[in-house]
Protein backbone atom coordinates (compact mmCIF):
# COMPACT_ATOMS: atom_id res chain seq x y z
CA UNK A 1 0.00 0.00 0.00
CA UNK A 2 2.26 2.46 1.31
CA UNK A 3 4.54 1.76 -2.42
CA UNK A 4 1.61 2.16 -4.61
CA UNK A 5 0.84 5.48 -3.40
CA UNK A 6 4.47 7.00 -3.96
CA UNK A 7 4.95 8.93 -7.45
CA UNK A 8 7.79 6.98 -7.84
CA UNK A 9 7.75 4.67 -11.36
CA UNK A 10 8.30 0.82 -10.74
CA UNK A 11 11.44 1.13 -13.08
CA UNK A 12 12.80 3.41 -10.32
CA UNK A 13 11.71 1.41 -7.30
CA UNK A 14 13.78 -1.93 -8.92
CA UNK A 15 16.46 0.29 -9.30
CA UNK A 16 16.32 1.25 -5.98
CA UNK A 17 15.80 -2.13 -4.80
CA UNK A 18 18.88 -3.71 -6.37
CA UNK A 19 21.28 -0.56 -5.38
CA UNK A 20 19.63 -1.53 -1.61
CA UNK A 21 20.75 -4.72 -1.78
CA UNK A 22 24.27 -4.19 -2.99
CA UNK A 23 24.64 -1.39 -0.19
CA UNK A 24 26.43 -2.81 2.52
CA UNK A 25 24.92 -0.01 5.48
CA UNK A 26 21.66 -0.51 3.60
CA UNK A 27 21.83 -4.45 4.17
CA UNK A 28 22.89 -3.71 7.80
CA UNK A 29 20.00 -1.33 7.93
CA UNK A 30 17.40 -3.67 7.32
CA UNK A 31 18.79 -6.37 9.17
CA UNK A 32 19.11 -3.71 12.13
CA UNK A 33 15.49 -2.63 11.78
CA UNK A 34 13.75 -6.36 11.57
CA UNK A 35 15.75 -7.46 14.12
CA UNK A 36 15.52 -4.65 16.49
CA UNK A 37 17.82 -2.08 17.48
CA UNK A 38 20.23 -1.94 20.51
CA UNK A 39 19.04 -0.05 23.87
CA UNK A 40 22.31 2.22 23.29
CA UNK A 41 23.69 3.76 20.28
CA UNK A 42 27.25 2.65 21.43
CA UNK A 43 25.89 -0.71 20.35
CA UNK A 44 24.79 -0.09 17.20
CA UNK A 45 26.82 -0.90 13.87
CA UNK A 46 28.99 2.30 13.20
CA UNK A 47 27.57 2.51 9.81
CA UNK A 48 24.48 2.86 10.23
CA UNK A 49 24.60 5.21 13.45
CA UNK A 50 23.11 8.15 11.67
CA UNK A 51 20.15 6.30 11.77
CA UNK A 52 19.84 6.49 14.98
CA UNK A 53 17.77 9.42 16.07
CA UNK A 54 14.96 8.00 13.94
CA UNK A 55 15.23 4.28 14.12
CA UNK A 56 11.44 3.98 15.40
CA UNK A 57 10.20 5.69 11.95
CA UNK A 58 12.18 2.49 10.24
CA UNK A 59 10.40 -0.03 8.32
CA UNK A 60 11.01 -2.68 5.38
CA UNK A 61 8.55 -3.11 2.49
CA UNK A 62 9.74 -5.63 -0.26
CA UNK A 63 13.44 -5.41 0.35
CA UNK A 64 13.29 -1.48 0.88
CA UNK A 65 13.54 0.66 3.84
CA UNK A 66 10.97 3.43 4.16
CA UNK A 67 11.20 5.98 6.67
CA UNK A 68 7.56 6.39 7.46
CA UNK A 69 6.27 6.83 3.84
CA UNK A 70 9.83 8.40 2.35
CA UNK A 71 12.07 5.74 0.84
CA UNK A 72 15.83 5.93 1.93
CA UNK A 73 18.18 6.28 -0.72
CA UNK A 74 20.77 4.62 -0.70
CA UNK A 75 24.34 6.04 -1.33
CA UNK A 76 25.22 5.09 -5.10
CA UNK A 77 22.12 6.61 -5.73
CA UNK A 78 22.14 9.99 -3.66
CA UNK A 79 24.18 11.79 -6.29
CA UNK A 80 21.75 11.42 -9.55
CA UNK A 81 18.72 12.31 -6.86
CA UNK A 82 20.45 15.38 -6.26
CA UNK A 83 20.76 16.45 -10.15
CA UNK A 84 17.24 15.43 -10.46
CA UNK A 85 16.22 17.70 -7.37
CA UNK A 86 17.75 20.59 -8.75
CA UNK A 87 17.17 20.19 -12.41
CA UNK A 88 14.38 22.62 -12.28
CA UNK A 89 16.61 25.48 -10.36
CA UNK A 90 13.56 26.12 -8.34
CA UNK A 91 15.87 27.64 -5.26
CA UNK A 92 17.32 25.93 -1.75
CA UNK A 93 14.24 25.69 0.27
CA UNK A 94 11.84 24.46 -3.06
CA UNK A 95 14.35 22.08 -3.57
CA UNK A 96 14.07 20.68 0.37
CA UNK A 97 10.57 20.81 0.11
CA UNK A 98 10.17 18.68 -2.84
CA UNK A 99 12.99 16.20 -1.45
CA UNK A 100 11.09 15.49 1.57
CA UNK A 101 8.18 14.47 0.10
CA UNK A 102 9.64 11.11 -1.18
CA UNK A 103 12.72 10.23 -0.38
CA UNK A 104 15.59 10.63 2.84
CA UNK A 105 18.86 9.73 3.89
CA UNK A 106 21.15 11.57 6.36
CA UNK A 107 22.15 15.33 6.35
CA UNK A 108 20.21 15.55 2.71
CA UNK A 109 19.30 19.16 3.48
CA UNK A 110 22.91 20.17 3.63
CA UNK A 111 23.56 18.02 0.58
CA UNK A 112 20.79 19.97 -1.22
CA UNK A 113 22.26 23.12 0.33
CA UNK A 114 25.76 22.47 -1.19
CA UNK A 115 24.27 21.77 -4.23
CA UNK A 116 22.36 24.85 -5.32
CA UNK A 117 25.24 26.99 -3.41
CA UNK A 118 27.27 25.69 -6.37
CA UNK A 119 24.92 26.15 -9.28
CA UNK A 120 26.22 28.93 -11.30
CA UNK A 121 22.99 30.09 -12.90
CA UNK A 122 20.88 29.93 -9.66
CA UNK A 123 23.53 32.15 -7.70
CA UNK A 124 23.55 34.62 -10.76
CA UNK A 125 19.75 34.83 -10.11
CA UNK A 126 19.40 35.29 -6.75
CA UNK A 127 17.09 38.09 -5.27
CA UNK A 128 19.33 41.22 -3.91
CA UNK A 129 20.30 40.80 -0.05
CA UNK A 130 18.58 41.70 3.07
CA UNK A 131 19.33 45.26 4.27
CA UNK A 132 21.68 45.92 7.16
CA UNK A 133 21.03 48.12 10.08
CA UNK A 134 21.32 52.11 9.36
CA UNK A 135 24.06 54.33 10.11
CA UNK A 136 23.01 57.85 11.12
CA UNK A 137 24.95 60.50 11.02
CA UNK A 138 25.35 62.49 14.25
CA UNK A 139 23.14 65.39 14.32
CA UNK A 140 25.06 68.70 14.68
CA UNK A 141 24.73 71.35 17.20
CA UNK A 142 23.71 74.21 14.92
CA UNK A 143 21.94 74.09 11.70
CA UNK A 144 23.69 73.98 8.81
CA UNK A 145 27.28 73.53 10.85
CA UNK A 146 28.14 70.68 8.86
CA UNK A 147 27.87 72.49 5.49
CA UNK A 148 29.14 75.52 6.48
CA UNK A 149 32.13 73.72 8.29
CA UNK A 150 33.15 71.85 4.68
CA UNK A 151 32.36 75.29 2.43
CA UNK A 152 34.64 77.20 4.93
CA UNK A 153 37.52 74.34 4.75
CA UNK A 154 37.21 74.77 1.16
CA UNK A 155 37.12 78.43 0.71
CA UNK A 156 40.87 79.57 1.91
CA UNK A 157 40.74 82.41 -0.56
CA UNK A 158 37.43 83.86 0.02
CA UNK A 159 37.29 83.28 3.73
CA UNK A 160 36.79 86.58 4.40
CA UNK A 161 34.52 87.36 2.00
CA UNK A 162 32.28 84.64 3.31
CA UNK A 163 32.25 85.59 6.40
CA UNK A 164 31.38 89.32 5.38
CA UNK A 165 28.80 87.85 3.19
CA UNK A 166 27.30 85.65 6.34
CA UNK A 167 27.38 89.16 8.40
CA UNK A 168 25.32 90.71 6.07
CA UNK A 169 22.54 88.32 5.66
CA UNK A 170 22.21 88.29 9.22
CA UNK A 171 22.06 92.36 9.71
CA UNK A 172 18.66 93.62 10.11
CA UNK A 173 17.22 95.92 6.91
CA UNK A 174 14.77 98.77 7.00
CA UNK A 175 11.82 96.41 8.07
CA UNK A 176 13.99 95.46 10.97
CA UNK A 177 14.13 91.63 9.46
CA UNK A 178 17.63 89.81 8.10
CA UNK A 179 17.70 88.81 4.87
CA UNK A 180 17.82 85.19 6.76
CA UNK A 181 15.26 86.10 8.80
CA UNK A 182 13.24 86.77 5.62
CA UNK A 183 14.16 83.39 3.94
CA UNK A 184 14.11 80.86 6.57
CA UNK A 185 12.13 82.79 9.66
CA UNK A 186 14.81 82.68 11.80
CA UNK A 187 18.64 84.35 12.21
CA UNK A 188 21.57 82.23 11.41
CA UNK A 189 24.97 82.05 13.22
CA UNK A 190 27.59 84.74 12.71
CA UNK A 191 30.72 85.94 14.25
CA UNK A 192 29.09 87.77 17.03
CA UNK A 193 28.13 83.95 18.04
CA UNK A 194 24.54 84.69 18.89
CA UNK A 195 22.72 81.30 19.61
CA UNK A 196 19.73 80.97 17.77
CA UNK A 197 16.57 79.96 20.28
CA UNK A 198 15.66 76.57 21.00
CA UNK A 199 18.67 75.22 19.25
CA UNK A 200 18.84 72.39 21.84
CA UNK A 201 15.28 71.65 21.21
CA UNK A 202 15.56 70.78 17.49
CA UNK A 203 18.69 68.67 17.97
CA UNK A 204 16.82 66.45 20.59
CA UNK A 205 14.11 66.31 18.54
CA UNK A 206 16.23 65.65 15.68
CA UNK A 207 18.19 62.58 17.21
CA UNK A 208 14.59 61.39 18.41
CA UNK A 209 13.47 61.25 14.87
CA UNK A 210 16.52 59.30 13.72
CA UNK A 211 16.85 57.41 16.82
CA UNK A 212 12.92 55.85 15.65
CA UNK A 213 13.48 55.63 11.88
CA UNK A 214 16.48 53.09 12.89
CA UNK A 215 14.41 51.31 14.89
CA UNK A 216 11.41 50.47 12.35
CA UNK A 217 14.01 50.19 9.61
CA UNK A 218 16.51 47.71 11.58
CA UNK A 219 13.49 45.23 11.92
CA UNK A 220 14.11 43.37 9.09
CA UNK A 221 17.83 44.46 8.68
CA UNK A 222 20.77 42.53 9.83
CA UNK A 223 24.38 42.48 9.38
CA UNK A 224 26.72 41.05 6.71
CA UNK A 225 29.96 39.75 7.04
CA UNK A 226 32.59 41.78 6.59
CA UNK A 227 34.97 41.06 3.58
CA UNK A 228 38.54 40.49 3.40
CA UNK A 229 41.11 41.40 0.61
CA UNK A 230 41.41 38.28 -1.73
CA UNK A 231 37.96 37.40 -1.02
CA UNK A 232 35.93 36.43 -4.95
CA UNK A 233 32.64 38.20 -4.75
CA UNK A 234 29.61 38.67 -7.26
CA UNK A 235 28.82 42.11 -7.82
CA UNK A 236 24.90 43.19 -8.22
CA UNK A 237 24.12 44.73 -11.64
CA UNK A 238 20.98 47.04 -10.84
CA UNK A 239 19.59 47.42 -14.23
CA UNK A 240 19.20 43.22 -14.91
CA UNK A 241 18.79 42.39 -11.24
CA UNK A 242 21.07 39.68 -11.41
CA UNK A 243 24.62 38.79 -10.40
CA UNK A 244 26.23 38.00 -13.08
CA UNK A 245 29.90 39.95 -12.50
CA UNK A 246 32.55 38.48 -10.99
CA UNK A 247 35.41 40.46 -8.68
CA UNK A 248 37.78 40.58 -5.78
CA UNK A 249 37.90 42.46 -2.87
CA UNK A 250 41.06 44.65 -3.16
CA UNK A 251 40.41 46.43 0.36
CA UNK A 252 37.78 48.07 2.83
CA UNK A 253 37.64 51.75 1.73
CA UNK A 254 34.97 52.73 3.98
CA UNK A 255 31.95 51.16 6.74
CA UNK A 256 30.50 48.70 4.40
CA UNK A 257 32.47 50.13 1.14
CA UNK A 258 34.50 47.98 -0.60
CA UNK A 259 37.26 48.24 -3.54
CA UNK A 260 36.50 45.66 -6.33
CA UNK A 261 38.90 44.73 -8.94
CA UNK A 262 36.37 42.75 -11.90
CA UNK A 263 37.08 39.74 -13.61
CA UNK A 264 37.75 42.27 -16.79
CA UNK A 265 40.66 44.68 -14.70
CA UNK A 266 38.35 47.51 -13.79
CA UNK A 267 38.46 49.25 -10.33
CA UNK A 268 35.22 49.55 -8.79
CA UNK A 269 33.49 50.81 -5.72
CA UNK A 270 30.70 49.22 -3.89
CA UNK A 271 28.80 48.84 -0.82
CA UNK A 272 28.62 45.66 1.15
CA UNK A 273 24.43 45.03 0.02
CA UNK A 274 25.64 44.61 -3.45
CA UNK A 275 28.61 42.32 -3.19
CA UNK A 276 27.47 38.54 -2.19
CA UNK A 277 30.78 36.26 -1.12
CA UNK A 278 30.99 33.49 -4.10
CA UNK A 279 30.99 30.00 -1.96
CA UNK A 280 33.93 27.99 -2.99
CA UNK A 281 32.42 23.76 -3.42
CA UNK A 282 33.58 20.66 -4.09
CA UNK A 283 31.51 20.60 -6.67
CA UNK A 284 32.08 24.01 -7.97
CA UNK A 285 34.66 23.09 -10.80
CA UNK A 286 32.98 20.08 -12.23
CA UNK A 287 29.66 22.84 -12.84
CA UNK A 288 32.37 25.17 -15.01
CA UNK A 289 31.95 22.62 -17.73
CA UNK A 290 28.15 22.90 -18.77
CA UNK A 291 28.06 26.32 -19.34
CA UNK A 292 27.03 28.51 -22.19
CA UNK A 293 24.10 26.43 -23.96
CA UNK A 294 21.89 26.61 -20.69
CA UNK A 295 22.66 30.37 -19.34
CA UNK A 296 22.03 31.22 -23.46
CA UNK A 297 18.64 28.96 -23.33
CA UNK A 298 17.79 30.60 -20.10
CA UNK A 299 18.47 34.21 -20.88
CA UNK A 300 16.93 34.03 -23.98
CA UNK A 301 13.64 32.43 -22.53
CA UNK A 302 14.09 29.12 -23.74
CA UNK A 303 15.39 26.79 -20.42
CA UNK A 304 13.04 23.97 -20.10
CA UNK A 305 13.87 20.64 -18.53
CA UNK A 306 14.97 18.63 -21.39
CA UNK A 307 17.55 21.63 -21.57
CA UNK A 308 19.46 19.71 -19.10
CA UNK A 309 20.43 15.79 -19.10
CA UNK A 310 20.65 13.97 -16.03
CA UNK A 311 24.08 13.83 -15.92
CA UNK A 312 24.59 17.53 -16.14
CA UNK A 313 25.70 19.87 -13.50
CA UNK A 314 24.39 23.09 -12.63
CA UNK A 315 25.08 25.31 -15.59
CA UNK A 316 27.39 28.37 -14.97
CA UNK A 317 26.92 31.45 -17.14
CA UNK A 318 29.12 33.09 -19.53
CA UNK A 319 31.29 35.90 -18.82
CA UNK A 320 29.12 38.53 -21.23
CA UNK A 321 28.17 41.34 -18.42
CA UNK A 322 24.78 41.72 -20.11
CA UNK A 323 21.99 39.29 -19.37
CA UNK A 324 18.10 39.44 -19.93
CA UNK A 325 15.45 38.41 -18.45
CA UNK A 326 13.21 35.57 -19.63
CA UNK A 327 10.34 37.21 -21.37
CA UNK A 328 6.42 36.24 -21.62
CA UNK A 329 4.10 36.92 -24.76
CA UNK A 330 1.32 38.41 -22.86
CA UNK A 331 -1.73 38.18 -24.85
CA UNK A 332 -5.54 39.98 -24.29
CA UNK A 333 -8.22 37.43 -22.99
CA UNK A 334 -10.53 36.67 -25.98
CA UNK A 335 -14.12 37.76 -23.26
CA UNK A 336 -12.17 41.50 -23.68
CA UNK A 337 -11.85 41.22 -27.63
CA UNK A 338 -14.69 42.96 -29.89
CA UNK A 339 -15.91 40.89 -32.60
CA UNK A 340 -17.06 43.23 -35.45
């Protein structure tokens, strides 16, 4: 009963059956589960000790071990269930999802995570990365401080001159109002250092006002990992969403600003949100070879699943810096089209 109602073909359930059989922990396995299993896990065949934890979900059904209504791979089979799993690219969790529907063995989830971590063409089209917390600047004392402070830094020669020109838009006119007064409804700063009312007042209310957008916009941020120099990176391209562009990390020029050398010898400069550390695999190199017929197939809107055989890799994507998106004929519903 419980193999009819699997969606697995009886082609693949012999196959399954015979790699059981010629599985040496799969043999001990069964023998294990219709014999019983020890009272201590110390006294249980190392080999099959990972089955442990759920040894009472365990059962046989014509020469295969289910673990309640999943089968349990066994190992000379795990890696072609793993291409099949991710033919589709459908993304890590998808992939989990489908996986546990039908079949188990130990630490499959981080298998499947290692897997699409590696696929080239699901790493170029991953969604952008979560923001991190805000950085405020420090409110200043006195309004407009900090841009007066840089203009007057800048302006050696006509120091004087600004300051003459400050004086006078702070000097009362014939209606007894400043030409600041007039603008902004208030009198600005000068040399005679007069302190314009309730300055204290607006910077309090000032660093209130930051201190609560940070705290509704770090609800859903976190922090990223810093980056070292040497480290490979992908680099977000904003107008195709995708990252396709590779680069290293040349050094840290600034809080969550990097210097990027590409994969073409350009010097770049980005923040932290748009660079995404390229995992290194053990299956990374072997998913180099597969390459430029899927990424073309999928950029061009034409990846399907006989795109792929079932003993390729994940595809990787050219090095072209220009990618589109698949594309959809959209097409008017025929209730909405007039018949003359």
């Amino acid at each position: 009963m419980i193999v009819e109602s699997l969606p697995v073909s009886s082609e693949r359930m012999e196959q399954i059956k015979r790699e059981t059989a010629a599985d040496q922990t799969m043999t001990e396995l069964k023998e294990t589960t219709l014999i019983g299993w020890p009272a201590q896990k110390n006294n249980c065949p190392r080999r099959i000790q990972d089955y442990w934890m759920c040894r009472a979900e365990l059962t046989v059904v014509d020469d295969i071990v289910f673990k309640g209504n999943k089968i349990v791979i066994p190992m000379t089979l795990r890696k072609e269930m793993l291409q099949k799993i991710h033919k589709a690219h459908l993304g890590e969790e998808k992939c989990k999802r489908q996986a546990r529907e039908v079949m188990y063995w130990p630490r499959m989830n981080q298998e499947i995570s290692q897997t699409t971590a590696s696929c080239e063409l699901c790493f170029t089209y991953r969604p952008k990365q979560q923001a991190e917390p805000l950085m405020p600047h420090p409110v200043p004392n006195r309004p407009y401080y900090k841009i007066v402070k840089g203009l007057m830094k800048k302006a050696l020669d006509g120091k004087y001159f600004l300051i003459k020109l400050m004086t006078y838009r702070n000097a009362p006119l014939q209606n007894e109002l400043s030409p600041a007064q007039i603008m902004m409804g208030r009198r600005i700063r000068n040399n005679l250092t007069l302190t314009p009312r309730g300055a204290h007042k607006v910077k309090l209310a000032k660093e209130k006002q930051k201190d609560k957008q940070k705290q509704r916009h770090d609800k859903s941020a976190r922090h990223l990992p810093e980056l070292k120099p040497g480290d490979h990176v992908r680099l977000r391209d904003i107008t195709t969403e995708t990252w396709m562009q590779q680069g290293c990390v040349q050094r840290k020029v600034a809080p969550r600003s990097y210097e990027i050398q590409t994969e073409h010898g350009s010097q770049l400069r980005r923040n932290r949100v748009d660079l995404r550390l390229q995992p290194f695999t053990q299956g990374t190199e072997d998913h180099q070879e597969d390459t430029a017929e899927a990424s073309n197939a999928f950029r061009n809107g034409q990846f399907s699943q006989n795109t792929l055989t079932d003993n390729e890799r994940c595809p990787t994507v050219s090095g072209s810096t220009s990618a589109e998106r698949p594309k959809r004929t959209v097409r008017a519903p025929e209730r909405l089209i007039e018949n003359c």
